[in-house]
C-alpha atoms as a PDB file:
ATOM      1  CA  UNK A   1     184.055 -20.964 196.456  1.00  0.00           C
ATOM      2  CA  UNK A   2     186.776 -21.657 198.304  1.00  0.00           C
ATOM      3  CA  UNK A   3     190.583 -22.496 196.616  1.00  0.00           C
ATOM      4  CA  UNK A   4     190.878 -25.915 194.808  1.00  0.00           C
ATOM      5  CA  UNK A   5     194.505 -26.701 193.916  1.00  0.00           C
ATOM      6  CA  UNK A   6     196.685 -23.250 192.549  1.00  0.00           C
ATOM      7  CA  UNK A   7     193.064 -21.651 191.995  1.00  0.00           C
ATOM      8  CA  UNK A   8     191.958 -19.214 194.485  1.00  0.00           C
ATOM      9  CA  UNK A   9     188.283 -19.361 193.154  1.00  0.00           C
ATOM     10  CA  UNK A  10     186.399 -21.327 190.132  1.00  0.00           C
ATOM     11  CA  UNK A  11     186.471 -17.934 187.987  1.00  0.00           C
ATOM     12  CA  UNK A  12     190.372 -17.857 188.166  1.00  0.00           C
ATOM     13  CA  UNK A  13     190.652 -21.985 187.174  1.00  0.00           C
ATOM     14  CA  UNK A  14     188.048 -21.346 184.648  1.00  0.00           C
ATOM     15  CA  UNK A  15     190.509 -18.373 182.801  1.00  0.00           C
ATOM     16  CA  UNK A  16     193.346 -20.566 183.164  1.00  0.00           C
ATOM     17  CA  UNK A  17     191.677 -23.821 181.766  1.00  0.00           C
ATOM     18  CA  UNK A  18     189.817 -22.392 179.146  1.00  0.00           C
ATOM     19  CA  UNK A  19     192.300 -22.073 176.138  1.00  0.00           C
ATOM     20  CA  UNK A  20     193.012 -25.959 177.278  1.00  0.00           C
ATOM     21  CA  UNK A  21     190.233 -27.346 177.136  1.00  0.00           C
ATOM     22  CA  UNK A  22     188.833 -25.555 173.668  1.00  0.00           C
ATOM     23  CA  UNK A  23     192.652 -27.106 172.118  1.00  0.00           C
ATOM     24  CA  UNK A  24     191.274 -30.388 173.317  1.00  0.00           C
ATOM     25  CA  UNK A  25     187.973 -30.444 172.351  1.00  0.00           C
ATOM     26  CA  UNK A  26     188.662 -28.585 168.758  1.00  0.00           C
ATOM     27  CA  UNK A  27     190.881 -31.676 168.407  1.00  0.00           C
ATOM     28  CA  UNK A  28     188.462 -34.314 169.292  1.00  0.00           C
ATOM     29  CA  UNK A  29     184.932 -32.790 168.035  1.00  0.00           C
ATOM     30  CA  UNK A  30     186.014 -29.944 165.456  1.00  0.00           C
ATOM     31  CA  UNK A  31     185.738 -26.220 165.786  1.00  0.00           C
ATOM     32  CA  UNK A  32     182.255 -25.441 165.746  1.00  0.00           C
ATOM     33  CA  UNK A  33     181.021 -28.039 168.821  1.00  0.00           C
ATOM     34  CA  UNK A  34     184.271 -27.383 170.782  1.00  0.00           C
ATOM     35  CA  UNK A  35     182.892 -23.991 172.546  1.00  0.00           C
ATOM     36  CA  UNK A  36     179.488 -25.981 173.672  1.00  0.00           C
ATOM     37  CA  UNK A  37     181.747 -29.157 174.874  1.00  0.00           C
ATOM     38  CA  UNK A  38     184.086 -26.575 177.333  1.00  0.00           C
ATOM     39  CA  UNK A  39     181.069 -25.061 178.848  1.00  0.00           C
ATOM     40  CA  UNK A  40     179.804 -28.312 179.119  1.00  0.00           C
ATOM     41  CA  UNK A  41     182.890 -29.766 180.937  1.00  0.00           C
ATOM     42  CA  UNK A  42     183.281 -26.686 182.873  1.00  0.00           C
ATOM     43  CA  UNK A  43     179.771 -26.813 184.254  1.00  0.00           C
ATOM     44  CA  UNK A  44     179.754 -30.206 185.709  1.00  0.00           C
ATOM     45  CA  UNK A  45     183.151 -29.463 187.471  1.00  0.00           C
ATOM     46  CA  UNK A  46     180.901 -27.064 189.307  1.00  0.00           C
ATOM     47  CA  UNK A  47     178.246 -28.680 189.698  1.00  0.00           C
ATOM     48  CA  UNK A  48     179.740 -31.760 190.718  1.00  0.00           C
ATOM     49  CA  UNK A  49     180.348 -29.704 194.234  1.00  0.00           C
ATOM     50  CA  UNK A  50     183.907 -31.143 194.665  1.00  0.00           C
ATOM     51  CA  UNK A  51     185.788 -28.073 193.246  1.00  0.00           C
ATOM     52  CA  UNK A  52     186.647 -26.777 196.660  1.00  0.00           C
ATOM     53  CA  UNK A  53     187.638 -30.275 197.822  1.00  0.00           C
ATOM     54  CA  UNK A  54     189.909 -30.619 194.452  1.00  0.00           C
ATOM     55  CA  UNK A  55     193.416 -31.487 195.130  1.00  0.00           C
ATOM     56  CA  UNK A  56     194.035 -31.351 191.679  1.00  0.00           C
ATOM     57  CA  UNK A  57     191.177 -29.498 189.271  1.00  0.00           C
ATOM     58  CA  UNK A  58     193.267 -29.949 186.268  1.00  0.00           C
ATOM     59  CA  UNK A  59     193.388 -33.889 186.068  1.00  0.00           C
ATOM     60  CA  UNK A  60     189.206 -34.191 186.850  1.00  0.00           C
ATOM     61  CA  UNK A  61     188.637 -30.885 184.302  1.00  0.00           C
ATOM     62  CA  UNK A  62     190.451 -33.667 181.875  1.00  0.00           C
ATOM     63  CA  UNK A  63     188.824 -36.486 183.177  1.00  0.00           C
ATOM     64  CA  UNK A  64     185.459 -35.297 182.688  1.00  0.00           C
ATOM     65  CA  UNK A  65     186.412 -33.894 178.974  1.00  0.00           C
ATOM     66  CA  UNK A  66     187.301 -37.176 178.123  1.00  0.00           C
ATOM     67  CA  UNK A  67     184.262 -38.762 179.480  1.00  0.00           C
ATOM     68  CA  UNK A  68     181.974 -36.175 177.768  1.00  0.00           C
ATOM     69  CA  UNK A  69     183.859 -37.027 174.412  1.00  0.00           C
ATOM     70  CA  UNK A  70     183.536 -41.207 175.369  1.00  0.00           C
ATOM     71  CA  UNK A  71     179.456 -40.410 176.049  1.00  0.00           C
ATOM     72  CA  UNK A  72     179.251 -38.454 173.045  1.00  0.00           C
ATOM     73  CA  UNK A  73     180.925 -41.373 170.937  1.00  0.00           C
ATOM     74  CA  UNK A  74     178.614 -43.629 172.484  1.00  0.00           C
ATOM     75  CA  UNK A  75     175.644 -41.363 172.073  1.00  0.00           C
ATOM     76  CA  UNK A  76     176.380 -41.136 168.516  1.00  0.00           C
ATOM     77  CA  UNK A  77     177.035 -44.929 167.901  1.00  0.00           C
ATOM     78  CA  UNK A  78     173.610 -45.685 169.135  1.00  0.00           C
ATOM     79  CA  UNK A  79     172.077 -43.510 166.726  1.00  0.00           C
ATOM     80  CA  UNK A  80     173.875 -45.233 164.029  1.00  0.00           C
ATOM     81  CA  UNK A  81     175.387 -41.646 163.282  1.00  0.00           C
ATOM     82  CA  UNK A  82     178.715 -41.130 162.485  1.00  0.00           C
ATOM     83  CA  UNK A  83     180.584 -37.871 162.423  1.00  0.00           C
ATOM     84  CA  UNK A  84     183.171 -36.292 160.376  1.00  0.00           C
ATOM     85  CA  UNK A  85     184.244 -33.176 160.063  1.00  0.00           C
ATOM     86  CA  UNK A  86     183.486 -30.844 156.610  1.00  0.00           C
ATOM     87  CA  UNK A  87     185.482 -31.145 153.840  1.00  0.00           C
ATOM     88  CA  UNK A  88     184.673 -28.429 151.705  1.00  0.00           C
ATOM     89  CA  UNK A  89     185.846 -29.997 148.582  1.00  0.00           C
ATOM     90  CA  UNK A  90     184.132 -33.400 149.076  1.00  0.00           C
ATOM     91  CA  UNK A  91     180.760 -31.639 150.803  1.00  0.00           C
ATOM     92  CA  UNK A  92     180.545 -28.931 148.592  1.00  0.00           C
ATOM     93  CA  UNK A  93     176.389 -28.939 148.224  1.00  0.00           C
ATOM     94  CA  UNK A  94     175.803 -29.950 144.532  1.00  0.00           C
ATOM     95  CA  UNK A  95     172.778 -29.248 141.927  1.00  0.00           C
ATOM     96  CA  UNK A  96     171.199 -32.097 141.285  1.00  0.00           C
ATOM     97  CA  UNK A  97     171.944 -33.445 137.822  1.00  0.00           C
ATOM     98  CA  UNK A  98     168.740 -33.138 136.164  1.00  0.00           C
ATOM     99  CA  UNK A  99     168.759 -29.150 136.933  1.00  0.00           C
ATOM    100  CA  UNK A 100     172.207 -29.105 135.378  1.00  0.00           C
ATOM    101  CA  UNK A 101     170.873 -30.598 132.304  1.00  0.00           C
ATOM    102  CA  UNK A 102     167.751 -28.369 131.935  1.00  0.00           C
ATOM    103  CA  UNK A 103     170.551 -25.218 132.176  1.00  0.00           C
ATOM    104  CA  UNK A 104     172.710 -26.887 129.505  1.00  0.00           C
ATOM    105  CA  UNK A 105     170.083 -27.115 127.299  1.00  0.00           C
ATOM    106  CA  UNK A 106     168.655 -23.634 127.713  1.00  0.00           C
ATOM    107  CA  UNK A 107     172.228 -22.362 127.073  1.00  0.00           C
ATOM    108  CA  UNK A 108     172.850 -24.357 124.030  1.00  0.00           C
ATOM    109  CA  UNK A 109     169.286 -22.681 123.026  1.00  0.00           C
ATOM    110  CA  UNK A 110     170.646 -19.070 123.822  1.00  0.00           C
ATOM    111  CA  UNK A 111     174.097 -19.671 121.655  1.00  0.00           C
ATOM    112  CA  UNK A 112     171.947 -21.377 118.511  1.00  0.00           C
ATOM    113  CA  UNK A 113     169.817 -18.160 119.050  1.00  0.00           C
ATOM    114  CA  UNK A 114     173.232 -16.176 118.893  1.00  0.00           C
ATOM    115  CA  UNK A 115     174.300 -17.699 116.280  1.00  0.00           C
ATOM    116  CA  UNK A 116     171.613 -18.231 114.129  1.00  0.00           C
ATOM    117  CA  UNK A 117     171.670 -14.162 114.612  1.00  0.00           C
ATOM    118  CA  UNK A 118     175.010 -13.377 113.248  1.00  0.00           C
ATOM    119  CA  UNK A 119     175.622 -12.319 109.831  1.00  0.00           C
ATOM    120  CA  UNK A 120     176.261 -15.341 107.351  1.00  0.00           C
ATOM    121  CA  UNK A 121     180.143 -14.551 106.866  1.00  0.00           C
ATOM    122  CA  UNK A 122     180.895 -14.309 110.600  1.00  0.00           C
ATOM    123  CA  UNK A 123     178.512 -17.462 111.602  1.00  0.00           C
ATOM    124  CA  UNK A 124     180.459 -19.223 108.861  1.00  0.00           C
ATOM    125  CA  UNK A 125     183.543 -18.426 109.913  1.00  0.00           C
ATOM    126  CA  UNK A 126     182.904 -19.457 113.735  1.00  0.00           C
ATOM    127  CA  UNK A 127     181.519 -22.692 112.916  1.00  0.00           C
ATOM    128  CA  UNK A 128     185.045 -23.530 110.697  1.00  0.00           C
ATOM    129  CA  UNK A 129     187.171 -22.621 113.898  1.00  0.00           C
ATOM    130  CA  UNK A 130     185.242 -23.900 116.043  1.00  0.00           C
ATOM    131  CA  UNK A 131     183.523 -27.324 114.675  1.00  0.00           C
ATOM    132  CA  UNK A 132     186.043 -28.245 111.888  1.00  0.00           C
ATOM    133  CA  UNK A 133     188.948 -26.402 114.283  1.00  0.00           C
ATOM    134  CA  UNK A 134     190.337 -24.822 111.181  1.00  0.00           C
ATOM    135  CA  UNK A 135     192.882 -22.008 112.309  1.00  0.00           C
ATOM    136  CA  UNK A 136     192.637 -18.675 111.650  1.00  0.00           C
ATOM    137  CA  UNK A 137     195.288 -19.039 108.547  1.00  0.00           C
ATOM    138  CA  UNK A 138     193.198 -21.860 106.534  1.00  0.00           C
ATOM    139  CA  UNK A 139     189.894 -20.263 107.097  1.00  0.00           C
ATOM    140  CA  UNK A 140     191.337 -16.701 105.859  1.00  0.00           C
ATOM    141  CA  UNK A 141     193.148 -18.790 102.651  1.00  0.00           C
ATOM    142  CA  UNK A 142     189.724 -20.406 101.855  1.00  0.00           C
ATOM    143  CA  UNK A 143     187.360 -17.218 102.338  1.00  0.00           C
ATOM    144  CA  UNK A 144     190.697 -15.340 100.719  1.00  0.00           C
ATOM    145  CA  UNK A 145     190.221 -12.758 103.131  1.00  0.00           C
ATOM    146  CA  UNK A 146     192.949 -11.753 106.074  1.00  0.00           C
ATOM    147  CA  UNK A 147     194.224 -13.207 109.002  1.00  0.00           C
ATOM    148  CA  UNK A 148     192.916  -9.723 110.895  1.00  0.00           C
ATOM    149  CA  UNK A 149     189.497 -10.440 108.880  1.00  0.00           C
ATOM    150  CA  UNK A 150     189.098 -14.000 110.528  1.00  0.00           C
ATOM    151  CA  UNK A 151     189.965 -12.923 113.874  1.00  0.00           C
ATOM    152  CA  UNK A 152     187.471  -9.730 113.899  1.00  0.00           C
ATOM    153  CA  UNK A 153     184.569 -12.266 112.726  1.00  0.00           C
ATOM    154  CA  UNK A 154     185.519 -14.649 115.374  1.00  0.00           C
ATOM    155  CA  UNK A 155     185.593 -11.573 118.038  1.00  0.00           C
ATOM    156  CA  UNK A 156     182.213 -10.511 116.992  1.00  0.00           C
ATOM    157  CA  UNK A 157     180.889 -14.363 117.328  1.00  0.00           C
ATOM    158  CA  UNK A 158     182.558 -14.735 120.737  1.00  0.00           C
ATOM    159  CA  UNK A 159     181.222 -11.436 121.997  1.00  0.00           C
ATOM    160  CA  UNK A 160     177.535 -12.141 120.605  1.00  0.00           C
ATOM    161  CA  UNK A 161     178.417 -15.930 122.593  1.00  0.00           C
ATOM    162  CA  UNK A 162     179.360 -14.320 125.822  1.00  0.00           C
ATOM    163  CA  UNK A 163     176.461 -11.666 125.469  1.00  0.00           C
ATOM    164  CA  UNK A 164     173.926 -14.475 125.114  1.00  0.00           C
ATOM    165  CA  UNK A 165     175.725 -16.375 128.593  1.00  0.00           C
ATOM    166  CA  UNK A 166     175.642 -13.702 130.556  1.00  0.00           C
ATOM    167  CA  UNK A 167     171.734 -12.986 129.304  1.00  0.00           C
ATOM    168  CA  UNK A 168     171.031 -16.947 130.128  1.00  0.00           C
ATOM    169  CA  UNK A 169     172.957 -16.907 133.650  1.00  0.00           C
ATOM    170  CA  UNK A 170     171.320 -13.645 134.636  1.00  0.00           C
ATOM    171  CA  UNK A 171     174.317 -11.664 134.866  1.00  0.00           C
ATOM    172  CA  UNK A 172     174.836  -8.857 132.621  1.00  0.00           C
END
């Protein structure tokens, strides 16, 4: 092809252009369409035939760019689609609710099973921390044991708790 404008051949306007035109696109369309929309663009400059006739490539490159975003719009609208890009916070995929509560229950299952399987003194002494939310001091004054005594019960109860997660979720 012959020069169109400051480009000695399509190849050369191409490398200049391309950088452009991605900016524009990522801009209008998002990231992932914007490579298919510059080929796009790119190929009906050249097919159009005019390139060598081009007084100024730049401003039709734009022009069609635009026009490919306008059809697109239109395109879209006539679906009844609409398009926006991800938001990985608010499109995160989800689990639907009903698994969630099947996996709730079968953990609640694994810590009754871990603590139904702790010695009476330490199951005891969970349960006051945690479902009465005594502290460490008033559970050791009422069992008159230790502070230390409390908190190696409640260790072993976590631990057994964790064990029995990690067992449930498949991790170990």
């Amino acid at each position: 092809m012959t020069a169109a404008g400051p480009y000695p051949t399509f190849e050369a306007f191409y490398r200049a252009e391309h950088n452009r035109m991605f900016h524009f696109f990522r801009r209008k369309v998002g990231r992932d369409e914007a490579p298919d929309l510059v080929q796009e663009a790119f190929t009906c400059v050249l097919r159009s035939g005019a390139f060598d006739r081009l007084e100024n490539p730049n401003g039709y490159l734009t022009r069609t760019a635009r026009n490919l975003v306008i059809n697109r719009a239109r395109t879209w609208h006539r679906k009844g689609c609409m398009l926006y890009q991800l938001d990985e916070a608010r499109d995160a995929p989800l689990a639907p609710e009903q698994e969630w509560k099947i996996e709730g229950r079968d953990l609640r299952a694994a810590y009754r099973r871990a603590l139904l399987a702790l010695p009476k003194r330490t199951r005891r002494i969970f349960l006051m921390h945690r479902l009465k939310g005594m502290t460490y001091r008033e559970i050791a004054e009422q069992l008159l044991i230790s502070d230390k005594g409390v908190e190696y019960h409640m260790m072993r109860a976590l631990r057994r708790c964790q064990n029995a997660a990690s067992r449930h979720s498949g991790y170990t």
